[in-house]
Protein backbone atom coordinates (compact mmCIF):
# COMPACT_ATOMS: atom_id res chain seq x y z
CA UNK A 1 3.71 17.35 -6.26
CA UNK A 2 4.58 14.63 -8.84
CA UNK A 3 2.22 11.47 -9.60
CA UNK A 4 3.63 9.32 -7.44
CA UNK A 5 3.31 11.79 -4.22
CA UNK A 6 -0.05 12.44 -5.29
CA UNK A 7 -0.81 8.45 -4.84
CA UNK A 8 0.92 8.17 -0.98
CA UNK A 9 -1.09 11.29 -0.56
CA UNK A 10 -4.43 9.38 -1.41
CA UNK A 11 -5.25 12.03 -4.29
CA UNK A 12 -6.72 11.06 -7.83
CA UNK A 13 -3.36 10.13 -9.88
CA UNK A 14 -2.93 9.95 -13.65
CA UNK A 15 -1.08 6.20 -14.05
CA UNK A 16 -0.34 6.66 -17.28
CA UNK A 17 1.80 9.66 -16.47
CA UNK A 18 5.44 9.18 -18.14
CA UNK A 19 6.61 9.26 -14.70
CA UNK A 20 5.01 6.78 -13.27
CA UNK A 21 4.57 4.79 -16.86
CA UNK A 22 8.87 4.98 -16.27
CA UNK A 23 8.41 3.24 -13.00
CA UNK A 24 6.08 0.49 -13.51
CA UNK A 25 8.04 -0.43 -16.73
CA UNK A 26 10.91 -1.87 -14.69
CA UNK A 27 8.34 -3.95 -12.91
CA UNK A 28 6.48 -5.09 -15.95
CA UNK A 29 9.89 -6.19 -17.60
CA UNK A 30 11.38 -7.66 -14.52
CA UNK A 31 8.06 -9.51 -14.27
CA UNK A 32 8.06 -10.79 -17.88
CA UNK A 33 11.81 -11.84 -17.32
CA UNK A 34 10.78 -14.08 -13.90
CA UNK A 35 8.32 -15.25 -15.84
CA UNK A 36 10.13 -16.70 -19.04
CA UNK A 37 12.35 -18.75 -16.83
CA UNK A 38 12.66 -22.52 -15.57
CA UNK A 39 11.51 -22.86 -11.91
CA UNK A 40 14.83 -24.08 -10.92
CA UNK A 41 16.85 -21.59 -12.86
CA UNK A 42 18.84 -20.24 -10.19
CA UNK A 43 18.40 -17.05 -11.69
CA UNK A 44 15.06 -16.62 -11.17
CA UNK A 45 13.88 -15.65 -7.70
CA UNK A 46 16.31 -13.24 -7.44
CA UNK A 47 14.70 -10.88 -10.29
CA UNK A 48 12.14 -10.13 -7.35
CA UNK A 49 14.72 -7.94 -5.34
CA UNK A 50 15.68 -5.96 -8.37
CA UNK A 51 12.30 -4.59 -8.39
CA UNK A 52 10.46 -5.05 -5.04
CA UNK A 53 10.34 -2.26 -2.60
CA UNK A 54 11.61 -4.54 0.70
CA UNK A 55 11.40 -8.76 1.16
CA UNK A 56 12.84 -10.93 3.38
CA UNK A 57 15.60 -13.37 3.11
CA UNK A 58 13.40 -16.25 2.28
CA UNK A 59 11.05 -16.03 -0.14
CA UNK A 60 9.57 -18.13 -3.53
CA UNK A 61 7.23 -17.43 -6.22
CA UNK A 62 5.39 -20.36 -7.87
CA UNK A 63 4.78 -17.77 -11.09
CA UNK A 64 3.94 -16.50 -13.46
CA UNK A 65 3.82 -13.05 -11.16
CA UNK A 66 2.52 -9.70 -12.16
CA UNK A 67 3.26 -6.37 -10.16
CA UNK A 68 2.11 -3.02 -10.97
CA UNK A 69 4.93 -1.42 -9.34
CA UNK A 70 6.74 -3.87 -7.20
CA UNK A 71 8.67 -1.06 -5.54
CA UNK A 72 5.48 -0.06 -3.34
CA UNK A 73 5.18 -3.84 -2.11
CA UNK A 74 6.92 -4.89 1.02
CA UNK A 75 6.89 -8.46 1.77
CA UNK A 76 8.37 -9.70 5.19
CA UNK A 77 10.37 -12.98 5.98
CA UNK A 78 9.38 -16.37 4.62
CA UNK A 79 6.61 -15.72 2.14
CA UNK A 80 5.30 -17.53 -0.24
CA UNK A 81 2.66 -17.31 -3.47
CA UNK A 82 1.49 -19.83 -5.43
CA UNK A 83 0.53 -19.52 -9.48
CA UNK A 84 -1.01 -16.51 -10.94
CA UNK A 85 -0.04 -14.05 -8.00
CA UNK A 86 -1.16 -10.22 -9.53
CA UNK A 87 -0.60 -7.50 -7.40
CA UNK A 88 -1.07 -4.01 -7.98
CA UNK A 89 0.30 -1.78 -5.85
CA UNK A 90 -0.32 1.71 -6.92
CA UNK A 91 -0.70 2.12 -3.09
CA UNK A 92 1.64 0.42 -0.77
CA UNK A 93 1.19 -2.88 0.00
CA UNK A 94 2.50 -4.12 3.73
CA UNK A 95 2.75 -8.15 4.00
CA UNK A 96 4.20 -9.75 7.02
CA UNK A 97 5.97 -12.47 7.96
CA UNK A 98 5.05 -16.16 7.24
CA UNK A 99 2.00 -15.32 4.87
CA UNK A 100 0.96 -17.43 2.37
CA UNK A 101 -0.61 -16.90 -1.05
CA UNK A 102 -2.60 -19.69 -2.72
CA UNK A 103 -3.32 -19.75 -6.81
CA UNK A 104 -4.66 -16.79 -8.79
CA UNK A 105 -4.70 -14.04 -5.26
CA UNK A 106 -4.95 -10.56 -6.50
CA UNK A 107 -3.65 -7.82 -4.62
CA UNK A 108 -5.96 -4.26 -5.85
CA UNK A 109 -4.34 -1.29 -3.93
CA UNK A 110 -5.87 0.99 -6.83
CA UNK A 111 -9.48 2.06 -7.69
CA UNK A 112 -11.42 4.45 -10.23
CA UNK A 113 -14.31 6.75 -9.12
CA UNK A 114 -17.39 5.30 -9.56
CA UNK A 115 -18.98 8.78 -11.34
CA UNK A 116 -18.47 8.56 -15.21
CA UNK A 117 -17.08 12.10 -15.52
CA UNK A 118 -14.58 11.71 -12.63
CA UNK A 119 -12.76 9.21 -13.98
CA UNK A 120 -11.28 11.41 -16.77
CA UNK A 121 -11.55 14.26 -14.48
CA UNK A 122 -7.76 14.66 -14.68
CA UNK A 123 -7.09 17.33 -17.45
CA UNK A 124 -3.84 18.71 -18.12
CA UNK A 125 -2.51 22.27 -20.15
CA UNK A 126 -0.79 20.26 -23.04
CA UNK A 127 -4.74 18.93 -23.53
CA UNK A 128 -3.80 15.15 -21.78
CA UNK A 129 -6.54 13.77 -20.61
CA UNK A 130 -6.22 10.67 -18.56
CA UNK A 131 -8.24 7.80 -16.50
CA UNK A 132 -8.34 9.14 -13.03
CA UNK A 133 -7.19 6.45 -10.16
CA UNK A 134 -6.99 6.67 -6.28
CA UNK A 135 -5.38 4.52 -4.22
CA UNK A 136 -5.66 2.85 -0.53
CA UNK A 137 -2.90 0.83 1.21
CA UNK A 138 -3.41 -3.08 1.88
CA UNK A 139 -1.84 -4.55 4.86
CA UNK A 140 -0.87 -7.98 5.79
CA UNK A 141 -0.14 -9.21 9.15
CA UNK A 142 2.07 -12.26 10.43
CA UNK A 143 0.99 -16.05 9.89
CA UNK A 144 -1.84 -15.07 7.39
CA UNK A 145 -2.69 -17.56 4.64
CA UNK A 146 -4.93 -16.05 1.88
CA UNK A 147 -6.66 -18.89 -0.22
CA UNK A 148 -7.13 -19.37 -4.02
CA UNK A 149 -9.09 -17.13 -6.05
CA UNK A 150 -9.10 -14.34 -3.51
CA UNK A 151 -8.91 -10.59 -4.47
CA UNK A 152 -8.15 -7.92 -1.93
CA UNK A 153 -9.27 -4.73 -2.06
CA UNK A 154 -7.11 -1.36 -1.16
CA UNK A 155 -7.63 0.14 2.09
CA UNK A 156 -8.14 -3.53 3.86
CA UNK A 157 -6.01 -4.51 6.90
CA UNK A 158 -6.02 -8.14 7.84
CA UNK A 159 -4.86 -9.09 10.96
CA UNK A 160 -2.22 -11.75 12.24
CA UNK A 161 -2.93 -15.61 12.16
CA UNK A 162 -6.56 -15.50 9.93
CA UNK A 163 -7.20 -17.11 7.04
CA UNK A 164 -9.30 -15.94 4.03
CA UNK A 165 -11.38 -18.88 1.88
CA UNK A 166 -11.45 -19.42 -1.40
CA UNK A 167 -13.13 -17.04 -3.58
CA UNK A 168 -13.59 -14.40 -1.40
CA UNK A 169 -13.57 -10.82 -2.22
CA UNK A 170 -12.08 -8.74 0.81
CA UNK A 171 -13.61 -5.09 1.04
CA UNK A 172 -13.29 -4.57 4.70
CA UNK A 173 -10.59 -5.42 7.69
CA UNK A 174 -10.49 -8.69 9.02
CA UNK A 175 -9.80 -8.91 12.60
CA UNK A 176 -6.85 -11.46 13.44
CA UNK A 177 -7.31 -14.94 14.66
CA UNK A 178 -10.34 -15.53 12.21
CA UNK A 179 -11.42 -17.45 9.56
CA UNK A 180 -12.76 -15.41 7.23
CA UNK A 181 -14.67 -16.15 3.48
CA UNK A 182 -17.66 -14.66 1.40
CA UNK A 183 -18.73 -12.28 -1.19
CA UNK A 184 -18.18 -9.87 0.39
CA UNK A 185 -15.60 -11.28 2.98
CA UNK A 186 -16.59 -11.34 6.34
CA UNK A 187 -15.18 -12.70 9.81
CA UNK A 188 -17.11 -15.87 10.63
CA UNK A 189 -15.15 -17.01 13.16
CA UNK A 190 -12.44 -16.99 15.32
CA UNK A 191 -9.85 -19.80 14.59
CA UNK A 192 -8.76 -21.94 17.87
CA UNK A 193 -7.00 -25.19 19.40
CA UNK A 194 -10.48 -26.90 18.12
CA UNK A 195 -9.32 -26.71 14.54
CA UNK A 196 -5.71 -28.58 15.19
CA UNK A 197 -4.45 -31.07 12.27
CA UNK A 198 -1.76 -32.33 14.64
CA UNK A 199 -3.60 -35.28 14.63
CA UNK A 200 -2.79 -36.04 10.85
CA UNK A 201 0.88 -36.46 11.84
């Protein structure tokens, strides 16, 4: 089973691996590239599909972006993050359509084991010992918006149409159609016709 099977199979992984060092390097470059150019370098937005693993036709990235991988990430049609967007996707990350991403939203499909000895638990016959990492997926649904400062934990599914507050750290699912906020995140309401801005128009 190589590294990157052992990750989709939810099994402690050794990221610093040559194989999957080989994979994220693409990312990390492609990233730095993005990065070092004007926002209306015509250039620019396209680096995403050189790396990402799927993304729709309409897309934009404020920058400066940072993906682990960017091959496990699969982003659906008219997205769109704001500055500082970091995610890494050692797991897969699913994102759906019409989500967006405000300032400095971290993406964390990738943990360590909590127990001290675990976390260089993988051991290899050349003598390679290395930090020990497990993964869970993080999905997306449709219409989400995910405010600034947020970080999202790996194994979290949020559903369609909710909104998570500023500074929250998601942990758990959030059902869809809610506003959600906290340390830790949690549902506090569902959203409805009562919280219209129409009238603003």
């Amino acid at each position: 089973m190589s590294e990157e099977e052992r990750i989709y199979a939810g099994k402690l992984f050794d990221a610093r691996s040559q194989e999957l060092r080989d994979i994220k390097h693409k990312a990390h470059e492609l990233c730095r590239k993005f990065n070092s150019l004007d926002e209306y370098d015509e250039k620019r937005l396209p680096i995403i599909k050189e790396f990402i693993g799927s993304i729709g036709e309409k897309y934009y990235f404020q920058g400066p972006v940072q993906f682990n991988y960017g091959c496990h990430t699969y982003i659906g049609e008219n997205f769109f993050a704001n500055f500082n967007t970091v995610i890494m996707d050692d797991g897969k990350v699913f994102i759906g359509d019409n989500v967006m991403f405000g300032p400095n939203v971290s993406l964390m499909a990738t943990t360590h084991p909590l127990l001290s000895k675990e976390r260089t638990a993988m051991k290899y016959e050349d003598g390679h010992v290395s930090m020990s990492e497990y993964a869970g997926e993080i999905h997306i649904g449709n219409n989400v918006w995910i405010a600034c400062n947020v970080v999202i934990c790996g194994g979290v599914h949020i559903g369609d149409n909710s909104v998570i507050g500023a500074g929250s750290v998601v942990t758990k699912d959030i059902p869809k159609n809610h506003l959600a906020f906290g340390v830790p995140c949690r549902p506090v309401r569902p959203i409805t016709e009562k919280d219209s801005k129409m009238n603003l128009l």
